[in-house]
Protein backbone atom coordinates (compact mmCIF):
# COMPACT_ATOMS: atom_id res chain seq x y z
CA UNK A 1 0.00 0.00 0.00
CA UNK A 2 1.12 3.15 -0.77
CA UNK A 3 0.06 6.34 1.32
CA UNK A 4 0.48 9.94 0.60
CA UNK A 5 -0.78 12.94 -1.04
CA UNK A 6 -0.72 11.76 -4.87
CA UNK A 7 -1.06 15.07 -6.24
CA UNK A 8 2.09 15.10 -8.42
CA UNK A 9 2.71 12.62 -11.16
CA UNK A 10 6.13 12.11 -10.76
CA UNK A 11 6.01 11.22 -6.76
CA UNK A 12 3.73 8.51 -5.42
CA UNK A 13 1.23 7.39 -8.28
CA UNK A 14 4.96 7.14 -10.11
CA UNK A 15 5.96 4.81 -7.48
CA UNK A 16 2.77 3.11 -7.03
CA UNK A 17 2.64 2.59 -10.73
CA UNK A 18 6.33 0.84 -10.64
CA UNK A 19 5.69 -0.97 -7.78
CA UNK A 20 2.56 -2.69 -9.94
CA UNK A 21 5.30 -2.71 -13.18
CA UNK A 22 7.60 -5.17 -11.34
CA UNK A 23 4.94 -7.28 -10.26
CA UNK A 24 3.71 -6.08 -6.94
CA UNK A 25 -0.15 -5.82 -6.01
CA UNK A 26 -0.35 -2.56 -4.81
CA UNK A 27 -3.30 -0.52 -3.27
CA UNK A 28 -3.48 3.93 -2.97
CA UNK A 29 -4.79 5.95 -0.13
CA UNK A 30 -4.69 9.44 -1.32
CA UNK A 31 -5.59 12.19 0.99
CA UNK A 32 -5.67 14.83 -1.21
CA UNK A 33 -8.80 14.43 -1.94
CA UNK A 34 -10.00 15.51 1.38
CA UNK A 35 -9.08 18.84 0.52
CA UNK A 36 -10.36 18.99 -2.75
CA UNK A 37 -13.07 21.87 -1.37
CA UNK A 38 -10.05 24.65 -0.72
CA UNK A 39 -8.32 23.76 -4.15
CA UNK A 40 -10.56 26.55 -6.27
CA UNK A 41 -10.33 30.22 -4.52
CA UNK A 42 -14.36 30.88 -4.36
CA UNK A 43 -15.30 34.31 -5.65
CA UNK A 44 -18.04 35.62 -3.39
CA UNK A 45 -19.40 35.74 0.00
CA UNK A 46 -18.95 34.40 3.51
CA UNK A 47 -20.73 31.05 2.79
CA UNK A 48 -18.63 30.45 -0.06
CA UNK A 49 -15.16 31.40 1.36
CA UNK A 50 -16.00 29.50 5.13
CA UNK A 51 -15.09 25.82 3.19
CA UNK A 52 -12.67 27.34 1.74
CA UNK A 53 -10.76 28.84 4.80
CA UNK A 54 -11.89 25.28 7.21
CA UNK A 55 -9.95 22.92 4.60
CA UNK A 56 -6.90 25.24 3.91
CA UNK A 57 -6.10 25.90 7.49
CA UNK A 58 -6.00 22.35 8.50
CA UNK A 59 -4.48 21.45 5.92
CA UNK A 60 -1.82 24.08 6.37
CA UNK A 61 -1.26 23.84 10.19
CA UNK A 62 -2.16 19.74 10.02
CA UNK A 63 -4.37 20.00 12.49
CA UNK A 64 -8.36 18.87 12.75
CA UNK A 65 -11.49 16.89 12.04
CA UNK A 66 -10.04 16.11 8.58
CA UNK A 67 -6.81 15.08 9.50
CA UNK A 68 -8.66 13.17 12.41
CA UNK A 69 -10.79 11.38 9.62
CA UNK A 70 -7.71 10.71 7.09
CA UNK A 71 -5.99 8.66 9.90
CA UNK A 72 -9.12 7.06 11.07
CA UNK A 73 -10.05 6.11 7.46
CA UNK A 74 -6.55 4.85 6.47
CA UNK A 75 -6.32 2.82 9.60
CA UNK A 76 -9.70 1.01 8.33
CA UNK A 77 -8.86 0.47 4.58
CA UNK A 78 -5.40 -0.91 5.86
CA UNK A 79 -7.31 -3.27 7.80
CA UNK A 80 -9.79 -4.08 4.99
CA UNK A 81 -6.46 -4.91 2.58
CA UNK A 82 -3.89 -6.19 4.74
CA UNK A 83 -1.12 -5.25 2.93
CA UNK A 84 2.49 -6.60 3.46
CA UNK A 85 4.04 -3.51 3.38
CA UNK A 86 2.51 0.24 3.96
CA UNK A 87 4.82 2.63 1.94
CA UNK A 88 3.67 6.42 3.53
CA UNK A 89 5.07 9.28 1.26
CA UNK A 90 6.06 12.40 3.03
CA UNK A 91 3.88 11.57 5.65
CA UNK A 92 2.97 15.07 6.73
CA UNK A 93 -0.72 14.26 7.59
CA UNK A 94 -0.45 10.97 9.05
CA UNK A 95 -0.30 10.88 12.79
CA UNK A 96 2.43 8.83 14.86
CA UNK A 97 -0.16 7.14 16.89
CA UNK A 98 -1.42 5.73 13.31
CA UNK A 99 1.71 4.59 12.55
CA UNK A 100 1.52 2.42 15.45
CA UNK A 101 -2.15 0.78 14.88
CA UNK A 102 -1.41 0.05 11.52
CA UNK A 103 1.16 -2.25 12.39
CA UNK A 104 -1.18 -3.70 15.34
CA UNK A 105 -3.93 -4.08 13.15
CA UNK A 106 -2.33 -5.27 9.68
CA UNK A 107 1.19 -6.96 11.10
CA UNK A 108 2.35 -5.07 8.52
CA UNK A 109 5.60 -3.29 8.14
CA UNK A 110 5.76 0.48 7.59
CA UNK A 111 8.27 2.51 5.60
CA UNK A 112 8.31 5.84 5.87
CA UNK A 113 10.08 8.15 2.85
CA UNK A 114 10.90 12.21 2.60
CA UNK A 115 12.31 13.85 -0.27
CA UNK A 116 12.66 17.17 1.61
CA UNK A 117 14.50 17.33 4.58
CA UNK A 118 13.02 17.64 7.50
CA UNK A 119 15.52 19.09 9.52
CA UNK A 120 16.00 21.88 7.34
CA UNK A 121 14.90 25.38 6.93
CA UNK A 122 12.27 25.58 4.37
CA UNK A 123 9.28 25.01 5.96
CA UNK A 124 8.48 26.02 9.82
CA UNK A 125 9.29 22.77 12.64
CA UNK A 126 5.26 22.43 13.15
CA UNK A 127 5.25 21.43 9.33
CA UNK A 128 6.98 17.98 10.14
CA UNK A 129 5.92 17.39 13.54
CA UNK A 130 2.99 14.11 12.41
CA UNK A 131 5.91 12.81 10.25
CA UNK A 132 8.74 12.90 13.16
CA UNK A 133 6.49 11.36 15.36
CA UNK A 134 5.91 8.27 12.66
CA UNK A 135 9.85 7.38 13.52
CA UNK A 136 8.54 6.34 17.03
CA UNK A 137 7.28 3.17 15.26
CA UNK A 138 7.65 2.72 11.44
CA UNK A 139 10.07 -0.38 10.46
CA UNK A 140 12.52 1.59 8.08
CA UNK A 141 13.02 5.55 6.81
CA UNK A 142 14.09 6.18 3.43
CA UNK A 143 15.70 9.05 3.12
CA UNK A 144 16.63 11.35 0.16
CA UNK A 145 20.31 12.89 1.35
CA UNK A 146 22.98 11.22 3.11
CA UNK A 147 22.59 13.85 5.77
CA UNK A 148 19.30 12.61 7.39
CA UNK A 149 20.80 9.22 7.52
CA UNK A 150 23.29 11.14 10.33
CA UNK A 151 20.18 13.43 11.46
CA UNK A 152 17.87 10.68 12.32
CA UNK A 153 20.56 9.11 14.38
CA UNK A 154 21.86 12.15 16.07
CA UNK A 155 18.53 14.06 16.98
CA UNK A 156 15.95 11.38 16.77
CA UNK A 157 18.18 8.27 18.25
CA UNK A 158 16.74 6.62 15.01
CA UNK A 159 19.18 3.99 12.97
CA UNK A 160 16.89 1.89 10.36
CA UNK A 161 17.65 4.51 7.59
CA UNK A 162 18.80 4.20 4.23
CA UNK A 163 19.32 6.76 1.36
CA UNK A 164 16.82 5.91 -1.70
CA UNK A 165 18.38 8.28 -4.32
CA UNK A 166 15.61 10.55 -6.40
CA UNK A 167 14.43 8.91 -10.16
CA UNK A 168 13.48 9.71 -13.31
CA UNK A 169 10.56 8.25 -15.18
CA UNK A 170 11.18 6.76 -18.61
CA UNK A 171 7.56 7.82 -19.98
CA UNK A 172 8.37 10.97 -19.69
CA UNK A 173 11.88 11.54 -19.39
CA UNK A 174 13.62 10.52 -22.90
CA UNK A 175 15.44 12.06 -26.59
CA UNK A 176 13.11 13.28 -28.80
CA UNK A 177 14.66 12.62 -32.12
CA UNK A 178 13.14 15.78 -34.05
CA UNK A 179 12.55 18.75 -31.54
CA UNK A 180 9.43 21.02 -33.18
CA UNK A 181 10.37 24.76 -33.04
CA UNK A 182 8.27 26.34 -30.17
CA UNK A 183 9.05 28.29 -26.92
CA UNK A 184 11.33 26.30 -25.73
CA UNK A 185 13.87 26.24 -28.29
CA UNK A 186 17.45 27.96 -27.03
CA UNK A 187 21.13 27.35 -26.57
CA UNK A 188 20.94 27.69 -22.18
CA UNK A 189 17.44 27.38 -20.38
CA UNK A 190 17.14 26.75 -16.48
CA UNK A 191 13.82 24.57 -15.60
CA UNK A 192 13.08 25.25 -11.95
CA UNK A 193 12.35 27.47 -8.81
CA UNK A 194 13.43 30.45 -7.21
CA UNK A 195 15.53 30.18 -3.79
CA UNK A 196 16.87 33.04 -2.16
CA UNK A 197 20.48 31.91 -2.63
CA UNK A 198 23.07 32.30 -5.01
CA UNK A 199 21.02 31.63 -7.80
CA UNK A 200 20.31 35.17 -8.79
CA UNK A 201 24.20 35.50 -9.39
CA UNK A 202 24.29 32.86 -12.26
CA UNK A 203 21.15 34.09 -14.08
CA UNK A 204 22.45 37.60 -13.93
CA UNK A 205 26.07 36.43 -14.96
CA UNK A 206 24.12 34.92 -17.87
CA UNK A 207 22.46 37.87 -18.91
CA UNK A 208 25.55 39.84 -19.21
CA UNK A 209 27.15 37.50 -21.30
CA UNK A 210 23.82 37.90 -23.72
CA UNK A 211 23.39 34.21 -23.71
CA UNK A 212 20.33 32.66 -25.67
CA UNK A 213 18.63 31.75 -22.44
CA UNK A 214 15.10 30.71 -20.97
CA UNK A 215 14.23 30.65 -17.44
CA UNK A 216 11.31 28.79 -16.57
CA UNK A 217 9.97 27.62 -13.14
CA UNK A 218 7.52 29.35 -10.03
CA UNK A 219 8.17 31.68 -7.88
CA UNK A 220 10.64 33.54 -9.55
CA UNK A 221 8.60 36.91 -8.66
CA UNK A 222 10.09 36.80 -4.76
CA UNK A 223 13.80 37.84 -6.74
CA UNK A 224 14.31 41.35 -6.28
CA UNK A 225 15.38 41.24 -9.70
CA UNK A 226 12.15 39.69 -10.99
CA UNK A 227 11.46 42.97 -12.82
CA UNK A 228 14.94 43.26 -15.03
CA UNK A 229 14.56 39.41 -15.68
CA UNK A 230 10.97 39.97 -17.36
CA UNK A 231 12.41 42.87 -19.17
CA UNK A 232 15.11 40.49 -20.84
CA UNK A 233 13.22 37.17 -20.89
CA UNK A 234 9.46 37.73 -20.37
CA UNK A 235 7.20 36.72 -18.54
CA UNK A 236 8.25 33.71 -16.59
CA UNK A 237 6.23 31.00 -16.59
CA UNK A 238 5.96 27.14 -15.26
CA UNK A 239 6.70 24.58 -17.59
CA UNK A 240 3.04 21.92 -17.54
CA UNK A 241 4.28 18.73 -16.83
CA UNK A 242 3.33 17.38 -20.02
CA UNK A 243 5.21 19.73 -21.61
CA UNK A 244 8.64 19.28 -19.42
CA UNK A 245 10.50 17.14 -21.43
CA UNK A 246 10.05 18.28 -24.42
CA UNK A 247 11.79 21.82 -22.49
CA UNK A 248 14.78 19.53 -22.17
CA UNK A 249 15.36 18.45 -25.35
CA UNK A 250 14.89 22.05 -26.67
CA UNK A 251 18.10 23.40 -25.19
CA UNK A 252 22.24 22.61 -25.74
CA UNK A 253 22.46 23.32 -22.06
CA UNK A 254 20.21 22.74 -19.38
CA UNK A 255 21.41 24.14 -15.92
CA UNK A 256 21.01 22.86 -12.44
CA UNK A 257 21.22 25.05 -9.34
CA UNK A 258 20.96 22.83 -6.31
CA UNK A 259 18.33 24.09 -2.93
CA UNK A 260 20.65 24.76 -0.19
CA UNK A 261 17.51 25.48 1.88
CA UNK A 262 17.02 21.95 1.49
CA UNK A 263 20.45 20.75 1.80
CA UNK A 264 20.50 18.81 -1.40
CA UNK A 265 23.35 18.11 -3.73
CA UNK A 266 21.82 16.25 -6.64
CA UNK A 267 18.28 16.74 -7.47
CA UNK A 268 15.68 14.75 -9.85
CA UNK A 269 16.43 17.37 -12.24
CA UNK A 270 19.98 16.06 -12.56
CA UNK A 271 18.50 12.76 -13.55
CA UNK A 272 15.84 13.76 -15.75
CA UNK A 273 18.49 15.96 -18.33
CA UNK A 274 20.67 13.07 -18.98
CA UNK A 275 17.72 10.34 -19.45
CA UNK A 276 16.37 13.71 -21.86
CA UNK A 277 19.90 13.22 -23.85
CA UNK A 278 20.67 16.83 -22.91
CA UNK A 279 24.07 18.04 -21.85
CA UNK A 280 24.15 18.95 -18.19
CA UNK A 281 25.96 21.83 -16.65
CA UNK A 282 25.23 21.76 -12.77
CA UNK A 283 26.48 23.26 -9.82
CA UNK A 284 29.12 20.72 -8.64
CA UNK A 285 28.91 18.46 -5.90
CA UNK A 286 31.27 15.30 -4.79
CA UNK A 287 27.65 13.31 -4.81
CA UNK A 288 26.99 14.77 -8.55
CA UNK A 289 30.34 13.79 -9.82
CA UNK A 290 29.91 10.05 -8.58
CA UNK A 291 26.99 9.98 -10.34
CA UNK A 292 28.38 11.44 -13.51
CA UNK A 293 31.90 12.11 -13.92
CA UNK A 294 32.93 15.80 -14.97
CA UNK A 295 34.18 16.22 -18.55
CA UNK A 296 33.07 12.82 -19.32
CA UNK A 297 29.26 12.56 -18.10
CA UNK A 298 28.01 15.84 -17.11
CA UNK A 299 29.95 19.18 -16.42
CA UNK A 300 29.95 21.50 -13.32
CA UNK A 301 31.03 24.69 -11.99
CA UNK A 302 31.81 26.22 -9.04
CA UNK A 303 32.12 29.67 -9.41
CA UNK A 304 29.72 32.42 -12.12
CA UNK A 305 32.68 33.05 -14.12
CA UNK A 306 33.33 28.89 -14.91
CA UNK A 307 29.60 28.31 -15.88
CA UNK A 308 30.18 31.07 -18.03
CA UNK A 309 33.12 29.94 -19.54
CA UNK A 310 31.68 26.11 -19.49
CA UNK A 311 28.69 27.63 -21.21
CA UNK A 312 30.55 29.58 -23.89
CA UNK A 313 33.13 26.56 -24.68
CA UNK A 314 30.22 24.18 -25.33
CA UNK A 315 28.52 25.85 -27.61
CA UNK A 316 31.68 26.54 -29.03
CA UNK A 317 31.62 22.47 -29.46
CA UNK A 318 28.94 20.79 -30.66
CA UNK A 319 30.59 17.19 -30.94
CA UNK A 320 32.21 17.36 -27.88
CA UNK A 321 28.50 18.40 -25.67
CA UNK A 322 26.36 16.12 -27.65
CA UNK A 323 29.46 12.74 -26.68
CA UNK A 324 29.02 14.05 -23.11
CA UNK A 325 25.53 14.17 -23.37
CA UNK A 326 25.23 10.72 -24.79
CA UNK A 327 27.76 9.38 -22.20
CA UNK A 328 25.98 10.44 -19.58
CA UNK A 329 22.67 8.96 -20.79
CA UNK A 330 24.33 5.70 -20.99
CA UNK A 331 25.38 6.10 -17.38
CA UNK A 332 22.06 6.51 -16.11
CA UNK A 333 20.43 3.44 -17.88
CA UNK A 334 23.81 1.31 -16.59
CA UNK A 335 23.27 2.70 -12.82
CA UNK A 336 19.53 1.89 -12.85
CA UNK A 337 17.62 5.27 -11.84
CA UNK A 338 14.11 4.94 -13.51
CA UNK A 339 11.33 4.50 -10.70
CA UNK A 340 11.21 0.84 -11.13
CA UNK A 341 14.51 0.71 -9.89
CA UNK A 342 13.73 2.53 -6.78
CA UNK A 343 10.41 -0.17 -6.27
CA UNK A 344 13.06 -3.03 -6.65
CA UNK A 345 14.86 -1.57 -4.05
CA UNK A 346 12.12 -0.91 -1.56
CA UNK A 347 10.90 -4.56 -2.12
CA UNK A 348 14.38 -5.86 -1.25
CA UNK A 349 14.27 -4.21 1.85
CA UNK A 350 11.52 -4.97 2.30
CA UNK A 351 12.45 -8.91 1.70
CA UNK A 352 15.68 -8.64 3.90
CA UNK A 353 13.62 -7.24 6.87
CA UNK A 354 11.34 -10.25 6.34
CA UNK A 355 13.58 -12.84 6.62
């Protein structure tokens, strides 16, 4: 059973689908649909905003008779389906003391997973405080950085972790052989969010150097240089899902900036652009360049003025980008980093546990 939001494609119902692709029967519990009443901003009076305001504050602040009715309704379909194995996915709405009568009343065992870090700074404590809890008596925590391996130990006295890198999913991450002209076509584009970093420094260095660049991604408005960006680029807009790969394969060079709020250094992204066949230039990390070696795989950069030059040098050579492109494609089908892989490895766990 897999538990969790299921609002993104690419998260659980891409995990739940890959679980059921290697062979597993696998059963959803989706809470999103609890909320769906707060998803459409109403228009008009009190009696229209009041649902409105009741679902998105407890959903915000996790707090409740809906939360209250997700856990008492997932504890009763778990007990109607008896699963082997309950998978929760960033658990941020299911209560410890759940945790704990699922296993009592299923004798199943309980994996918890978090591809943000909750010991981090981008969302307030109280935002993780259900999923914490959940460590109190899930079987294993699958983690998304080496560093909460150490942080569950250290500040939670919690040991049955293990790092389950992030995937890419071959549906919709893959070469396009002829890319259609449209508005995504251009030598450097960057696919992703704002973060009040260092990222501002890198587009900016771009725009000096007058390179044909896209930026695409939300919430690019909180940069206090939002305004000089739209007068050189445009509006900035998100990139549908449907339409994300097809991004990818429109540029020579498609950038990766890394979330330091969220302590990461790789990303999906950085998985996604070589399964695309694009050439990756990404902010370099010692995890990155295990992954995919520099000058080989993928290339990095350290500093605003080596992107620059990286930038300038590649499109300088087109054979050269388009054999590291290719090589690092064929490093990412020989490592194994499609979802499926990740399911294989959760069921092995899973099988070693069970022993």
């Amino acid at each position: 059973m897999v538990v969790g939001d299921f609002h993104a494609a690419m998260q659980e119902k891409a995990l739940a689908d890959a679980f059921e692709a290697i062979g597993c029967e696998t059963t959803r519990f989706k809470w999103a649909p609890y909320f769906k009443d707060y998803l459409a901003r109403p228009s008009r009076g009190f009696w229209d905003w009041w649902p409105w305001f009741y679902y998105r504050v407890q959903n915000k602040f996790l707090f409740g008779p809906v939360l209250i009715r997700i856990n008492h309704d997932l504890v009763n379909f778990a007990s109607e389906v008896t699963p082997d194995l309950i998978f929760i996915y960033h658990g941020t709405h299911i209560f410890g003391r759940t945790v704990s009568a699922l296993k009592r009343r299923t004798k199943a065992l309980v994996f918890l997973y978090n591809n943000d870090d909750p010991f981090g700074r981008q969302y307030p404590r109280y935002f993780w405080r259900h999923f914490l809890a959940q460590t109190s008596f899930a079987d294993y925590a699958l983690v998304f950085r080496k560093k909460n391996v150490d942080d569950y130990k250290a500040k939670l006295n919690f040991t049955k972790t293990a790092v389950m890198l992030p995937d890419y999913i071959e549906a919709f991450n893959h070469p396009i052989e002829i890319v259609p002209p449209g508005p995504y076509l251009c030598d450097v584009s960057f696919v992703g969010h704002y973060e009040h970093d260092d990222r501002d420094d890198y587009i900016l260095e771009i725009l000096r150097n007058n390179f044909n660049f896209k930026l695409f991604g939300p919430n690019w408005p909180d940069s206090p240089f939002y305004d000089f960006y739209r007068s050189r680029l445009g509006e900035i807009r998100n990139v549908p899902f449907e339409e994300y790969n097809l991004a990818l394969n429109s540029t020579k060079i498609a950038l990766v900036f890394l979330s330091k709020l969220n302590s990461d250094t790789y990303t999906r992204r950085c998985l996604e652009i070589p399964a695309a066949g694009t050439f990756m230039l990404s902010t370099y990390t010692d995890d990155l360049n295990r992954m995919f070696k520099e000058g080989k795989e993928a290339e990095y950069f350290r500093t605003t003025e080596e992107m620059a030059e990286k930038i300038k040098y590649y499109l300088a050579h087109d054979d050269l980008r388009r054999k590291i492109a290719a090589a690092g494609r064929a490093r990412l089908l020989k490592d194994g980093h499609e979802t499926k892989d990740r399911a294989r490895q959760v069921i092995n766990l899973y099988r070693h546990l069970h022993q």
